[in-house]
N, C-alpha and C. Protein backbone atom coordinates (compact mmCIF):
# COMPACT_ATOMS: atom_id res chain seq x y z
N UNK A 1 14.03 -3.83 -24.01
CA UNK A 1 14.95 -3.34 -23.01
C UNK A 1 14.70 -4.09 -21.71
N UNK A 2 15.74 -4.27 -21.06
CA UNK A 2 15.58 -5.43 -19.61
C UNK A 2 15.30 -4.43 -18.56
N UNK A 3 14.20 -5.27 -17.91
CA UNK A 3 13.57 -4.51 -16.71
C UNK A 3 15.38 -4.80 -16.01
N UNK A 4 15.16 -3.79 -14.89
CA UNK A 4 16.45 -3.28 -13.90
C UNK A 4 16.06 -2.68 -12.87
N UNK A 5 16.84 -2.97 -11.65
CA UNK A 5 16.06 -2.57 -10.53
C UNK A 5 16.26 -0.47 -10.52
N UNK A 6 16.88 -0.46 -11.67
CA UNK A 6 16.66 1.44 -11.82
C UNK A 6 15.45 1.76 -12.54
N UNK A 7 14.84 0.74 -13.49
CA UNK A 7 13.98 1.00 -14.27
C UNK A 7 13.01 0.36 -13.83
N UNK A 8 12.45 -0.41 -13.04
CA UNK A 8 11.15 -0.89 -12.87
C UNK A 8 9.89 -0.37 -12.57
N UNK A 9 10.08 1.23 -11.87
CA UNK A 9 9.18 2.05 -12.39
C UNK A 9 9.58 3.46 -13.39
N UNK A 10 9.40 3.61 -14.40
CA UNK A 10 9.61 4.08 -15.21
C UNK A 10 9.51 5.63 -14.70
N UNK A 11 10.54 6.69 -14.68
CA UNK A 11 10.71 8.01 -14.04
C UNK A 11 9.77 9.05 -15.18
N UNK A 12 8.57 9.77 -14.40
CA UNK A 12 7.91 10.61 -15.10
C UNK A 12 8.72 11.54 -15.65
N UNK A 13 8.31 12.04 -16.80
CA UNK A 13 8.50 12.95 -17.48
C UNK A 13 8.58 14.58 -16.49
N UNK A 14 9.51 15.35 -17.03
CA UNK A 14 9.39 16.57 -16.14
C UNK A 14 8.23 17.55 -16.58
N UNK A 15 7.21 17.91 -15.67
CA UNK A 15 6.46 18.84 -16.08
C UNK A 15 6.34 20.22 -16.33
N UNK A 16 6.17 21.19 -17.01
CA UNK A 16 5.95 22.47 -16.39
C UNK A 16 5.60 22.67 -15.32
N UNK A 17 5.94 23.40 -13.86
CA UNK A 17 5.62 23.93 -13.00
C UNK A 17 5.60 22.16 -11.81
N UNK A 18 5.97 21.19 -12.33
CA UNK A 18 5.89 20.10 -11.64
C UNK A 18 7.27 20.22 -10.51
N UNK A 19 7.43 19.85 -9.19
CA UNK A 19 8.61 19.77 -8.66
C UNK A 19 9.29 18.78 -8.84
N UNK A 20 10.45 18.82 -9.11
CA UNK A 20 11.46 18.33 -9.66
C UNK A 20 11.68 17.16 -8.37
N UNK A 21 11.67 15.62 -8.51
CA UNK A 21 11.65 14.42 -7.68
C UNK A 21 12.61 14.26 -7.17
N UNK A 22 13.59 13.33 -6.76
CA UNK A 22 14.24 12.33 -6.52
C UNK A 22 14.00 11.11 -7.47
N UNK A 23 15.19 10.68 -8.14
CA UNK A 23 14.97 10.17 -9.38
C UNK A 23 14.66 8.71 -8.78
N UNK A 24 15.75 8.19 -7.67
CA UNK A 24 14.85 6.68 -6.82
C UNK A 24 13.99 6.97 -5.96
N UNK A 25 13.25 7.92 -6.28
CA UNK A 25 11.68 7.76 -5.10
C UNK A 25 10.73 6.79 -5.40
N UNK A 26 11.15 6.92 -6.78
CA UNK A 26 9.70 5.77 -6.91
C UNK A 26 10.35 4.29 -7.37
N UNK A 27 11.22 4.24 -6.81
CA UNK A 27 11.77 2.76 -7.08
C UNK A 27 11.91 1.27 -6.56
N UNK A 28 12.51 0.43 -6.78
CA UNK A 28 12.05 -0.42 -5.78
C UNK A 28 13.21 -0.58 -4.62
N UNK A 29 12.67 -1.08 -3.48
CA UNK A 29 13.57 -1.03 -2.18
C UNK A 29 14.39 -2.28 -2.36
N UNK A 30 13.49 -3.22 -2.94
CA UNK A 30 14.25 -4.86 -3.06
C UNK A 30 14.42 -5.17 -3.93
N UNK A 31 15.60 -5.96 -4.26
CA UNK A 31 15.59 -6.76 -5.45
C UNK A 31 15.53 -8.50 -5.45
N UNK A 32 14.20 -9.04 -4.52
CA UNK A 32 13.86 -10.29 -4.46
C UNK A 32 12.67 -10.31 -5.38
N UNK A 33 12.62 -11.63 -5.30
CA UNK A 33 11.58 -11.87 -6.69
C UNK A 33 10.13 -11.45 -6.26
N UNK A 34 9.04 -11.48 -6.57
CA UNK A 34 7.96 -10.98 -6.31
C UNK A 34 6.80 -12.04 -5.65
N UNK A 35 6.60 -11.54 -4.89
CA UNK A 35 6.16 -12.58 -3.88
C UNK A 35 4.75 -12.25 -3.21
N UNK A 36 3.79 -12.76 -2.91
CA UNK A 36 2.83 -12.27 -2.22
C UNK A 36 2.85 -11.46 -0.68
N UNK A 37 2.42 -10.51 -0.34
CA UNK A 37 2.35 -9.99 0.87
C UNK A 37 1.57 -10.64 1.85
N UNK A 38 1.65 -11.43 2.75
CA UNK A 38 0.66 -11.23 4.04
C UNK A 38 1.02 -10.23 5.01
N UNK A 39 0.29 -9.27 5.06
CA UNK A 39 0.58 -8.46 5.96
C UNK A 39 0.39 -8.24 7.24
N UNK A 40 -0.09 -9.69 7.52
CA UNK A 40 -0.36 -10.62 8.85
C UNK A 40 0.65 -10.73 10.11
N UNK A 41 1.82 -11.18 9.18
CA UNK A 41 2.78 -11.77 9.66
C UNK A 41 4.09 -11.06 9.29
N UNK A 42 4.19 -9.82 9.06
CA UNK A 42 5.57 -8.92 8.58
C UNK A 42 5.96 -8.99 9.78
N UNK A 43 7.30 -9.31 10.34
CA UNK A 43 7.91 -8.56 11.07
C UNK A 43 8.31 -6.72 10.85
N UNK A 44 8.52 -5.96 12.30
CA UNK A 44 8.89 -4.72 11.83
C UNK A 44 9.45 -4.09 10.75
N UNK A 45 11.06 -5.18 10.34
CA UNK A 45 11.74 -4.79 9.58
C UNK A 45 11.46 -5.01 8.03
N UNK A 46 10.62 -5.98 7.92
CA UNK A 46 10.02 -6.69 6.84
C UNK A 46 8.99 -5.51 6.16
N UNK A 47 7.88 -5.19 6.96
CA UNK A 47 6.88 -4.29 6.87
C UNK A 47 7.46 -2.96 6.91
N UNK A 48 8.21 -2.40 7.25
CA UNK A 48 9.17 -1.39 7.08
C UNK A 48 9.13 -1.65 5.38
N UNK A 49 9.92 -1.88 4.90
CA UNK A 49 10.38 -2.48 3.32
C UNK A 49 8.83 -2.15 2.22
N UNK A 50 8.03 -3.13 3.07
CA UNK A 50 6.79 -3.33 2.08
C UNK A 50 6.03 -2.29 2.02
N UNK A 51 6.29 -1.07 2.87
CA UNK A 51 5.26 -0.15 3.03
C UNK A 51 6.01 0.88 2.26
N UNK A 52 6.94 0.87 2.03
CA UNK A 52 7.58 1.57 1.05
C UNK A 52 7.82 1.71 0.03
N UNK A 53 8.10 0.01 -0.30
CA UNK A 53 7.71 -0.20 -1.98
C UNK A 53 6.34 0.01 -2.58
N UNK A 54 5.40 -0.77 -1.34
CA UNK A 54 4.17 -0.42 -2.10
C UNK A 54 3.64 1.13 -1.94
N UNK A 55 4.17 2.06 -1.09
CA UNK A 55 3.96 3.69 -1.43
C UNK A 55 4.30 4.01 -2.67
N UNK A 56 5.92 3.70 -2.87
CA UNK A 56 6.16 3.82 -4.01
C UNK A 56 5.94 3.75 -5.67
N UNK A 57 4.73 2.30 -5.22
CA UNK A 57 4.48 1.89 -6.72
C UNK A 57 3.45 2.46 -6.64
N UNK A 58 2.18 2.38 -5.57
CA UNK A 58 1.23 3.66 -5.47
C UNK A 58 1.12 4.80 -6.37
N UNK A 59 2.46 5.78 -5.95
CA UNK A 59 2.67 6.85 -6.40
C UNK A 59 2.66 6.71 -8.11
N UNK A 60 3.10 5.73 -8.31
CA UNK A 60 3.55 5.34 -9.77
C UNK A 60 2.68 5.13 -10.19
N UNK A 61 1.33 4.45 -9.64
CA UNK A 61 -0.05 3.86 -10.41
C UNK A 61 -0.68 5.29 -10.55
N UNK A 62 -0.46 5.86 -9.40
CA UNK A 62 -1.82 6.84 -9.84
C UNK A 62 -1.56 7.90 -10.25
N UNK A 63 -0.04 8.07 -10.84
CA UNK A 63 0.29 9.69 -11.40
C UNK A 63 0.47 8.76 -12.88
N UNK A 64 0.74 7.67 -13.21
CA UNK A 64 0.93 6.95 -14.74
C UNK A 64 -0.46 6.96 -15.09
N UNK A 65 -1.51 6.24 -14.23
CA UNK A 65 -2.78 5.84 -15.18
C UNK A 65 -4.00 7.33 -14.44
N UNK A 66 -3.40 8.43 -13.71
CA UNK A 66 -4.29 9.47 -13.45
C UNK A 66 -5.37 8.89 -13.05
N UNK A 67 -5.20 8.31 -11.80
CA UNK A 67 -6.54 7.43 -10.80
C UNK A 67 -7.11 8.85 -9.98
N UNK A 68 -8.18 8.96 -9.62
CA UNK A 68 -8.89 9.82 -9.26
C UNK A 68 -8.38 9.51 -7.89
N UNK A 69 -8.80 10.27 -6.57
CA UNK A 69 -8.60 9.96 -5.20
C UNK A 69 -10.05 8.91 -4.95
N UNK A 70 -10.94 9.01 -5.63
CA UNK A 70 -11.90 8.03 -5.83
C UNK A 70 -11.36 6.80 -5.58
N UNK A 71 -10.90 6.46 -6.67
CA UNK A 71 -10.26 4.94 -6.84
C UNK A 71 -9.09 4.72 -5.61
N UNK A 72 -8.28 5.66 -5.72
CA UNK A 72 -6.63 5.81 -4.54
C UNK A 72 -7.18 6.89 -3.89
N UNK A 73 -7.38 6.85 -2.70
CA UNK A 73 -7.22 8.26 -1.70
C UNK A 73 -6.02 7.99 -1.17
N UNK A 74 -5.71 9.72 -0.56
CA UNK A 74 -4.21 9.63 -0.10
C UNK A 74 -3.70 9.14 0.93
N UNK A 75 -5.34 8.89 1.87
CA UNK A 75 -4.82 7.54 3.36
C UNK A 75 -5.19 6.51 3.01
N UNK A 76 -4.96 5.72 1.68
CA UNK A 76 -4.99 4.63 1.11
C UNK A 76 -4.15 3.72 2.35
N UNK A 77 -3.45 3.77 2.97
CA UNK A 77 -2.42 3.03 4.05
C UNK A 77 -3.32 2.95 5.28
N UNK A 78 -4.61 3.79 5.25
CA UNK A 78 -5.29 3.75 6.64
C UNK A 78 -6.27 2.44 6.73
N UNK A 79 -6.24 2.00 5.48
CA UNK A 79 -7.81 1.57 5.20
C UNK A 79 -7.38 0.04 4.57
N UNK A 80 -7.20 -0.73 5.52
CA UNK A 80 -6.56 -2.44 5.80
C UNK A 80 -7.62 -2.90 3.81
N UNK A 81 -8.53 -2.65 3.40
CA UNK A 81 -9.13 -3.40 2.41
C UNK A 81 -8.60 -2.77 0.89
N UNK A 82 -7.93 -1.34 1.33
CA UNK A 82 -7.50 -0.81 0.08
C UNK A 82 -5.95 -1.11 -0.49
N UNK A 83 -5.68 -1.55 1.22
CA UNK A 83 -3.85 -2.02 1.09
C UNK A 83 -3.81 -3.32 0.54
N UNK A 84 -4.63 -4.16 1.34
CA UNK A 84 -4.57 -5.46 0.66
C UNK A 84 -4.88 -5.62 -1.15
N UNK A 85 -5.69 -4.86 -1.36
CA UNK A 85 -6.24 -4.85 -2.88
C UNK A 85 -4.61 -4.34 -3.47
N UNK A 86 -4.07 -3.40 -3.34
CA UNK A 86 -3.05 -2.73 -4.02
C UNK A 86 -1.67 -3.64 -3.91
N UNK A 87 -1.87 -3.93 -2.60
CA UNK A 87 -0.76 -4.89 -2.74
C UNK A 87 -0.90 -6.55 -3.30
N UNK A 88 -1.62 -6.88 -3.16
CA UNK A 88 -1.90 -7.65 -4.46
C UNK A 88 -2.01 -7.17 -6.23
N UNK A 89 -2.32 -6.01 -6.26
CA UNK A 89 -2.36 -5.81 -7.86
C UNK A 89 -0.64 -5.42 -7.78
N UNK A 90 -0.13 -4.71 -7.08
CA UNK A 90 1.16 -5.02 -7.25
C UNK A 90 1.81 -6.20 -7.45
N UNK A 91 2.06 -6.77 -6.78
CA UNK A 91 2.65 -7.93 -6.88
C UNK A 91 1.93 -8.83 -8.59
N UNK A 92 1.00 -8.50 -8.58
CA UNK A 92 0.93 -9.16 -10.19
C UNK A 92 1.01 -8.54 -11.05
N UNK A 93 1.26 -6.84 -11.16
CA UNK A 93 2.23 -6.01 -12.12
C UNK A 93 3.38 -6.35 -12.15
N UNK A 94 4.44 -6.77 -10.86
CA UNK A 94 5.88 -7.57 -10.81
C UNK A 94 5.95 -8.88 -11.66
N UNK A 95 4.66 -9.36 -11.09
CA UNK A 95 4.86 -10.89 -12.15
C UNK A 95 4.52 -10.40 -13.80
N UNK A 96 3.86 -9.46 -14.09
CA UNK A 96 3.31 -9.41 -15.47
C UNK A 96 3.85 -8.73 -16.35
N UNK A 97 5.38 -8.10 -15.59
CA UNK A 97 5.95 -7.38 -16.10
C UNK A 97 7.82 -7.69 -15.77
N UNK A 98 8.18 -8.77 -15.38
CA UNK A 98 8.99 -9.81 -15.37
C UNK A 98 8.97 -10.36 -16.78
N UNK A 99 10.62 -9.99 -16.93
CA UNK A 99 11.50 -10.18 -17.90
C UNK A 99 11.08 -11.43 -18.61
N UNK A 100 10.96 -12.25 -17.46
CA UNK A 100 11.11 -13.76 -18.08
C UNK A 100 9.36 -14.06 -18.17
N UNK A 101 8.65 -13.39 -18.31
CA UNK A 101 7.01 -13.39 -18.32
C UNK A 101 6.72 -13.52 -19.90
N UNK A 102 5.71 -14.89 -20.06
CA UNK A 102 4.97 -14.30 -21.40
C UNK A 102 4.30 -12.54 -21.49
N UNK A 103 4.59 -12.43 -23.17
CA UNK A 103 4.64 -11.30 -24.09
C UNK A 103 3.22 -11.03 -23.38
N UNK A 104 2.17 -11.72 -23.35
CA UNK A 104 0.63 -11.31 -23.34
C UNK A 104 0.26 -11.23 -21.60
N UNK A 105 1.85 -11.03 -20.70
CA UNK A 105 1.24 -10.88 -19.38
C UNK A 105 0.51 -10.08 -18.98
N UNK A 106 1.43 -8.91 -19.58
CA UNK A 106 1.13 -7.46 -19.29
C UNK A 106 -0.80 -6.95 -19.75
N UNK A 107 -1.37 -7.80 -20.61
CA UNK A 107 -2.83 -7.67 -21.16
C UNK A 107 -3.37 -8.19 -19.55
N UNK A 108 -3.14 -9.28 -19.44
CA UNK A 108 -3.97 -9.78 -18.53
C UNK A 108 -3.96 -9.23 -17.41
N UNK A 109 -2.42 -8.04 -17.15
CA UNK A 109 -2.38 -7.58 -15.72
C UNK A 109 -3.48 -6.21 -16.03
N UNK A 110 -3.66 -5.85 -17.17
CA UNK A 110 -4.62 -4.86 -17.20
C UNK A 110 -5.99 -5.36 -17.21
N UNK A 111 -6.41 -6.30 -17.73
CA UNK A 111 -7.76 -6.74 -17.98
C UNK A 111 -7.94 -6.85 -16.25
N UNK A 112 -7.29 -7.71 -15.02
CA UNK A 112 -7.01 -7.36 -13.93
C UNK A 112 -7.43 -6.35 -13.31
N UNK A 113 -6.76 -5.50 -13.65
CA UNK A 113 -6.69 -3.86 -12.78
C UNK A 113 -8.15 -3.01 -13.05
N UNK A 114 -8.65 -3.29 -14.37
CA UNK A 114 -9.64 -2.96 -14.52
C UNK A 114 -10.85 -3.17 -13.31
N UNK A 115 -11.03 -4.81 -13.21
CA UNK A 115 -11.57 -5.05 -12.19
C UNK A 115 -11.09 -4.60 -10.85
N UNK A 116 -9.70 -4.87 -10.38
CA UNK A 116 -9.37 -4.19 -9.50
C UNK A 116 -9.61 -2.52 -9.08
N UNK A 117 -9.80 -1.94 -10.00
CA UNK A 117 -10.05 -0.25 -10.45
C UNK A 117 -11.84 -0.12 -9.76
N UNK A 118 -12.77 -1.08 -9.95
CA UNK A 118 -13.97 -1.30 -10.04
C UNK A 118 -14.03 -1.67 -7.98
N UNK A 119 -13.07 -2.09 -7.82
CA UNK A 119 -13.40 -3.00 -6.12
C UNK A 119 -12.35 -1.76 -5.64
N UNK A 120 -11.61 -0.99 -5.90
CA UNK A 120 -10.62 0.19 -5.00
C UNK A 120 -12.08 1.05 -5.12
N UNK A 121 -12.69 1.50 -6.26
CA UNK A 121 -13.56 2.65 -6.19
C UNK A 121 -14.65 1.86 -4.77
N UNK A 122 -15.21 0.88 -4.87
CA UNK A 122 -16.68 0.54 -3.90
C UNK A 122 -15.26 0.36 -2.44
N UNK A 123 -14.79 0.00 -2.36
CA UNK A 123 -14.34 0.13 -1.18
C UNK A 123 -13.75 1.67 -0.66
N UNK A 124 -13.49 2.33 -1.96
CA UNK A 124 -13.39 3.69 -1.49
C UNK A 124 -14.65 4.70 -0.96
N UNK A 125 -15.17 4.38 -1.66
CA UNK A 125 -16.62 4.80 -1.59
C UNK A 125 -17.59 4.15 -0.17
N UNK A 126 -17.52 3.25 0.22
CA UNK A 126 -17.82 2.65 1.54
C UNK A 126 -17.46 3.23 2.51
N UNK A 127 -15.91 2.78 2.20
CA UNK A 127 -15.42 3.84 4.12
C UNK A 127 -15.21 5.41 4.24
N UNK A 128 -15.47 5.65 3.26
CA UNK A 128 -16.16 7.47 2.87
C UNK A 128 -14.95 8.10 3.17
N UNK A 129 -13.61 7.98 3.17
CA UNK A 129 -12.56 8.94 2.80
C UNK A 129 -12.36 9.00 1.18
N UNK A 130 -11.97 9.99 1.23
CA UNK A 130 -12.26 11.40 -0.15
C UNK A 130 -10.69 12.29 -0.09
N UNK A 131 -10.34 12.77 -0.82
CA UNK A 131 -9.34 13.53 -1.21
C UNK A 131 -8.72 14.42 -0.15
N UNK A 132 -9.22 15.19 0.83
CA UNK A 132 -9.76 16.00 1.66
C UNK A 132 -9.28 15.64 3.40
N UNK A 133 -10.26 14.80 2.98
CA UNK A 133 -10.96 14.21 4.73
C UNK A 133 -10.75 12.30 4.25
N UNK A 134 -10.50 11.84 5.53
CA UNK A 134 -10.86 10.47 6.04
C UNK A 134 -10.78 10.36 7.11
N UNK A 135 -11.93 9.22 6.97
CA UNK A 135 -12.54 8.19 8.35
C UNK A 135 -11.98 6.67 8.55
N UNK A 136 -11.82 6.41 9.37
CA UNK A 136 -11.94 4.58 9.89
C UNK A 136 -13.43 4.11 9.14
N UNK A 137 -12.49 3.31 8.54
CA UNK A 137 -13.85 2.08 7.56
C UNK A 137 -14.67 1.35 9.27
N UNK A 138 -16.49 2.31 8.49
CA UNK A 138 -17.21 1.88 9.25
C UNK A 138 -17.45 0.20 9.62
N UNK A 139 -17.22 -0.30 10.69
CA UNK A 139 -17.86 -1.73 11.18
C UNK A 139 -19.22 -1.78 11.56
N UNK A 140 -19.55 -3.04 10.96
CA UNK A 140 -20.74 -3.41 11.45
C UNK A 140 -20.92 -4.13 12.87
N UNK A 141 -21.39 -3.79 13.88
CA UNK A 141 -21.48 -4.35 15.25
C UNK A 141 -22.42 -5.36 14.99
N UNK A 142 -22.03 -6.62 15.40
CA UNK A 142 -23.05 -8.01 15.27
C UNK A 142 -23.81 -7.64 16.63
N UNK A 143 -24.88 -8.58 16.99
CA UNK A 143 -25.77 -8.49 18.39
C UNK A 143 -24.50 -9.00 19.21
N UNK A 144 -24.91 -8.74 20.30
CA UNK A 144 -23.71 -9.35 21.55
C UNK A 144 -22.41 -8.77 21.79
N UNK A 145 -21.98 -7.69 20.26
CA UNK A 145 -20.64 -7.10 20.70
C UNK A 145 -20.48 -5.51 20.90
N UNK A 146 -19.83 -5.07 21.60
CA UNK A 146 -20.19 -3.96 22.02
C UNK A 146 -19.49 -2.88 20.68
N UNK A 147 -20.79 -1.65 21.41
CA UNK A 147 -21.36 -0.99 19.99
C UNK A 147 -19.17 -0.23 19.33
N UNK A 148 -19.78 -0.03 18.13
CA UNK A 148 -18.24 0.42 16.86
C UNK A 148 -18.15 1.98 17.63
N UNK A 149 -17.08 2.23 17.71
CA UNK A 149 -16.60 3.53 18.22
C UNK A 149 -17.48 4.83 17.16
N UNK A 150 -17.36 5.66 17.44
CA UNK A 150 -17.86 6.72 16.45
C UNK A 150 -16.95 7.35 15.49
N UNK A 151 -17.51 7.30 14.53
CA UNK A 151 -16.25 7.55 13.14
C UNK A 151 -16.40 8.90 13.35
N UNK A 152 -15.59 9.63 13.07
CA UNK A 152 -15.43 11.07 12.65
C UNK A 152 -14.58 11.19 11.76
N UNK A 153 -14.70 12.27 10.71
CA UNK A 153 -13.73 12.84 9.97
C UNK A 153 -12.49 13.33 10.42
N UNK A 154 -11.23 13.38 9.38
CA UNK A 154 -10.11 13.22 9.86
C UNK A 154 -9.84 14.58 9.20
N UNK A 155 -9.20 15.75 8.79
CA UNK A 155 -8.65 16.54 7.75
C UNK A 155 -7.43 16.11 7.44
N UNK A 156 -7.36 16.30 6.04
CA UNK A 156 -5.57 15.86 5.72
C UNK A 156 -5.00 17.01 5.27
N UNK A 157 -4.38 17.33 5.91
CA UNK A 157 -3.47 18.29 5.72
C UNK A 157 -1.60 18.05 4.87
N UNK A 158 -1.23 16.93 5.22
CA UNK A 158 0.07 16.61 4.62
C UNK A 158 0.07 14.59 4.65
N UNK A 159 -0.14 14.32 3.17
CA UNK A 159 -0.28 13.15 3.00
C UNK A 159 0.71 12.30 3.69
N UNK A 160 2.11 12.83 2.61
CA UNK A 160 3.61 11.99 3.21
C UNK A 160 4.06 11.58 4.46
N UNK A 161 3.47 13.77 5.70
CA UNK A 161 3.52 13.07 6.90
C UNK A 161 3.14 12.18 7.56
N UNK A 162 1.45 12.37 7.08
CA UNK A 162 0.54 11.10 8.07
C UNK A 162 1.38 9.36 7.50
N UNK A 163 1.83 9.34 5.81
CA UNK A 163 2.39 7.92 5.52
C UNK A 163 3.44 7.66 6.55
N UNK A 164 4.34 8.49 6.65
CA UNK A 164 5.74 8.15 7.95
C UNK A 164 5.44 7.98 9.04
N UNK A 165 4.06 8.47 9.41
CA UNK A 165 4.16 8.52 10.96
C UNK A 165 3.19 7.08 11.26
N UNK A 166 2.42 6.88 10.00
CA UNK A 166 1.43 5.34 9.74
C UNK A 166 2.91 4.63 9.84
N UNK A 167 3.59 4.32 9.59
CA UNK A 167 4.49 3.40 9.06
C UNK A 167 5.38 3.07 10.35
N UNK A 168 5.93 4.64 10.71
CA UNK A 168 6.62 4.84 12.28
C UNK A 168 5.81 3.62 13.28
N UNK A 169 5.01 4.22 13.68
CA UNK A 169 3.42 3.55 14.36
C UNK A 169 3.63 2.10 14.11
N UNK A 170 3.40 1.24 13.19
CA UNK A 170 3.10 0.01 12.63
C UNK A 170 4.20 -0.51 12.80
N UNK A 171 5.51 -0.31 12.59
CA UNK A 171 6.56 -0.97 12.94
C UNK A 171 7.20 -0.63 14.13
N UNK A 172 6.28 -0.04 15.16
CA UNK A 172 7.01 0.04 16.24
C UNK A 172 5.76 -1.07 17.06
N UNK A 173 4.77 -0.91 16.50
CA UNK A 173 3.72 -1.94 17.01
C UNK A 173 4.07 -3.49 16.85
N UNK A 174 4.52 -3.49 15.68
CA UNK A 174 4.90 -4.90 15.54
C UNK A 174 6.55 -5.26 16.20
N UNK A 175 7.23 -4.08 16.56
CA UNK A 175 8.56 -4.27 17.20
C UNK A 175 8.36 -4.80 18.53
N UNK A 176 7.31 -4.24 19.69
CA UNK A 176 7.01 -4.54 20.83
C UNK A 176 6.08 -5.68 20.42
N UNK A 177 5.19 -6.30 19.94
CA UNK A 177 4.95 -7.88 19.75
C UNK A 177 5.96 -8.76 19.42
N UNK A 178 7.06 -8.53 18.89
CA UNK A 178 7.48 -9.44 18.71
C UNK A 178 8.75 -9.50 19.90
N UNK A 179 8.99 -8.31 20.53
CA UNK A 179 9.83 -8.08 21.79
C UNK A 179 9.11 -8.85 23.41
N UNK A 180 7.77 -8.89 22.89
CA UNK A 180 7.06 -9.77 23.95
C UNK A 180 6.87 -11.11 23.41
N UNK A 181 6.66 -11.56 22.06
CA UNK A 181 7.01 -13.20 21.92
C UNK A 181 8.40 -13.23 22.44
N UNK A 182 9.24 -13.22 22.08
CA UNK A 182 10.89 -12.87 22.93
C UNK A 182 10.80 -12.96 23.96
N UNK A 183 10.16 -12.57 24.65
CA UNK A 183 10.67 -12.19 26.74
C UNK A 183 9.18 -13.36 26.86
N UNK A 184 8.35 -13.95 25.95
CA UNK A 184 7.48 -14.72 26.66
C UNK A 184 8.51 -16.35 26.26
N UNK A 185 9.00 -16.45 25.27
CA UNK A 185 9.82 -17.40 25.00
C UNK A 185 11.31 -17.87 26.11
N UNK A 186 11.63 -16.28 26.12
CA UNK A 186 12.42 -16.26 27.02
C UNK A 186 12.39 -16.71 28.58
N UNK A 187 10.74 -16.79 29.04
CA UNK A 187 10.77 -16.60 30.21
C UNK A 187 10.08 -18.49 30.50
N UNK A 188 9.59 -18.82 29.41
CA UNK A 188 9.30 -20.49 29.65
C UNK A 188 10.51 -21.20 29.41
N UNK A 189 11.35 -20.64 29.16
CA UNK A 189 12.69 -21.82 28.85
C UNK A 189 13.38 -21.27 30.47
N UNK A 190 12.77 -20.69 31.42
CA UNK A 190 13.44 -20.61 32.82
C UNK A 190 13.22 -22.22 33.26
C-alpha cells in the first residue's frame, strides 16, 4: 500500500476508555521530501512547521513503540539534546519508510533507533526531567565563566500547554531576530 500524506503515520486503534483524537493530529504538516533539520537556522515560519511535525511524530513514536517517559519525557521540546536526537531519528524513519526506499530500509531504521533508544534514555537521565517534574539540562561552568544559574524543578501540570506556549516563545524569538537582521540591513543600505 503507498505511503500518502493521510497515512504516513498510521491512526491508532480506538481504545477502551481512550479519548477519541482528531484523525490528522498525528499527521504530517508537509508534503516536501525529507530533509535534515538544522534547527540553527529555521526561520519563525519554518520552525513553526517543524515543531509540529516533529510533536506529531513524537506522539506517534511513543504511543506505537510504548517508550517510557525515561526514554521521551513530556518536555522533550525543552531539552535542545533530546530534540536534536528525535529529529534526526525522524527524518530517517521518512527516508526508511519512503515509497521509493529499499525493502530492508525499514530494518536498518530500527537497528538505528535501538541505539538511538540507548542515547534518548542517558540524555534523559542526565538532565534529570522525569514524567512529573523537569529541569534545564545542567551545564558545566569551565574556569573563567561565570557560575550556571541554579536548576530547579519545574512541575508539569499540562504537557500540550507548556508545547504551544514553547513553540509560541521560539517563533516569536526567532521573529524579532530576524525583524532586527531587517532594520540592521535596512539601516546600512542608508
Amino acid at each position: 500500500m503507498p505511503v500518502t500524506e493521510s497515512s504516513r503515520y498510521a491512526p491508532e486503534p480506538d481504545l477502551p476508555g481512550q479519548r477519541q483524537q482528531d484523525e490528522d493530529a498525528d499527521g504530517p504538516t508537509t508534503a516536501e521530501p525529507p530533509r535534515p533539520v538544522n534547527w540553527n537556522v529555521l526561520t519563525a515560519e519554518e520552525a513553526e512547521v517543524e515543531w509540529i511535525e516533529l510533536n506529531r511524530w513524537v506522539n506517534w513514536l511513543r504511543r506505537t513503540y510504548g517508550l517510557p517517559a525515561s526514554v521521551i519525557p513530556p518536555f522533550w521540546h525543552r531539552h535542545p539534546e533530546l530534540v536534536w536526537e528525535l529529529s534526526a531519528l525522524h527524518t530517517h524513519w521518512l527516508c526508511a519508510y519512503d515509497p521509493d526506499q529499499h525493502g530492508s530500509a525499514a530494518i536498518g531504521w530500527h537497528r538505528d533507533f535501538a541505539d538511538a533508544r540507548q542515547r534518548l534514555h542517558d540524555w534523559t537521565t542526565n538532565c534529570g526531567t522525569r514524567l512529573d517534574r523537569d529541569r534545564t539540562t545542567r551545564q558545566t561552568t569551565w574556569p573563567g565563566e561565570d557560575p550556571a544559574p541554579i536548576v530547579e524543578d519545574t512541575v508539569i501540570t499540562n504537557r500540550d500547554e507548556d508545547f504551544i506556549r514553547f513553540v509560541l516563545e521560539d517563533t516569536a524569538s526567532r521573529r524579532a531576530a530576524e525583524e532586527q537582521f531587517y532594520a540592521a540591513m535596512d539601516g546600512s543600505a542608508a
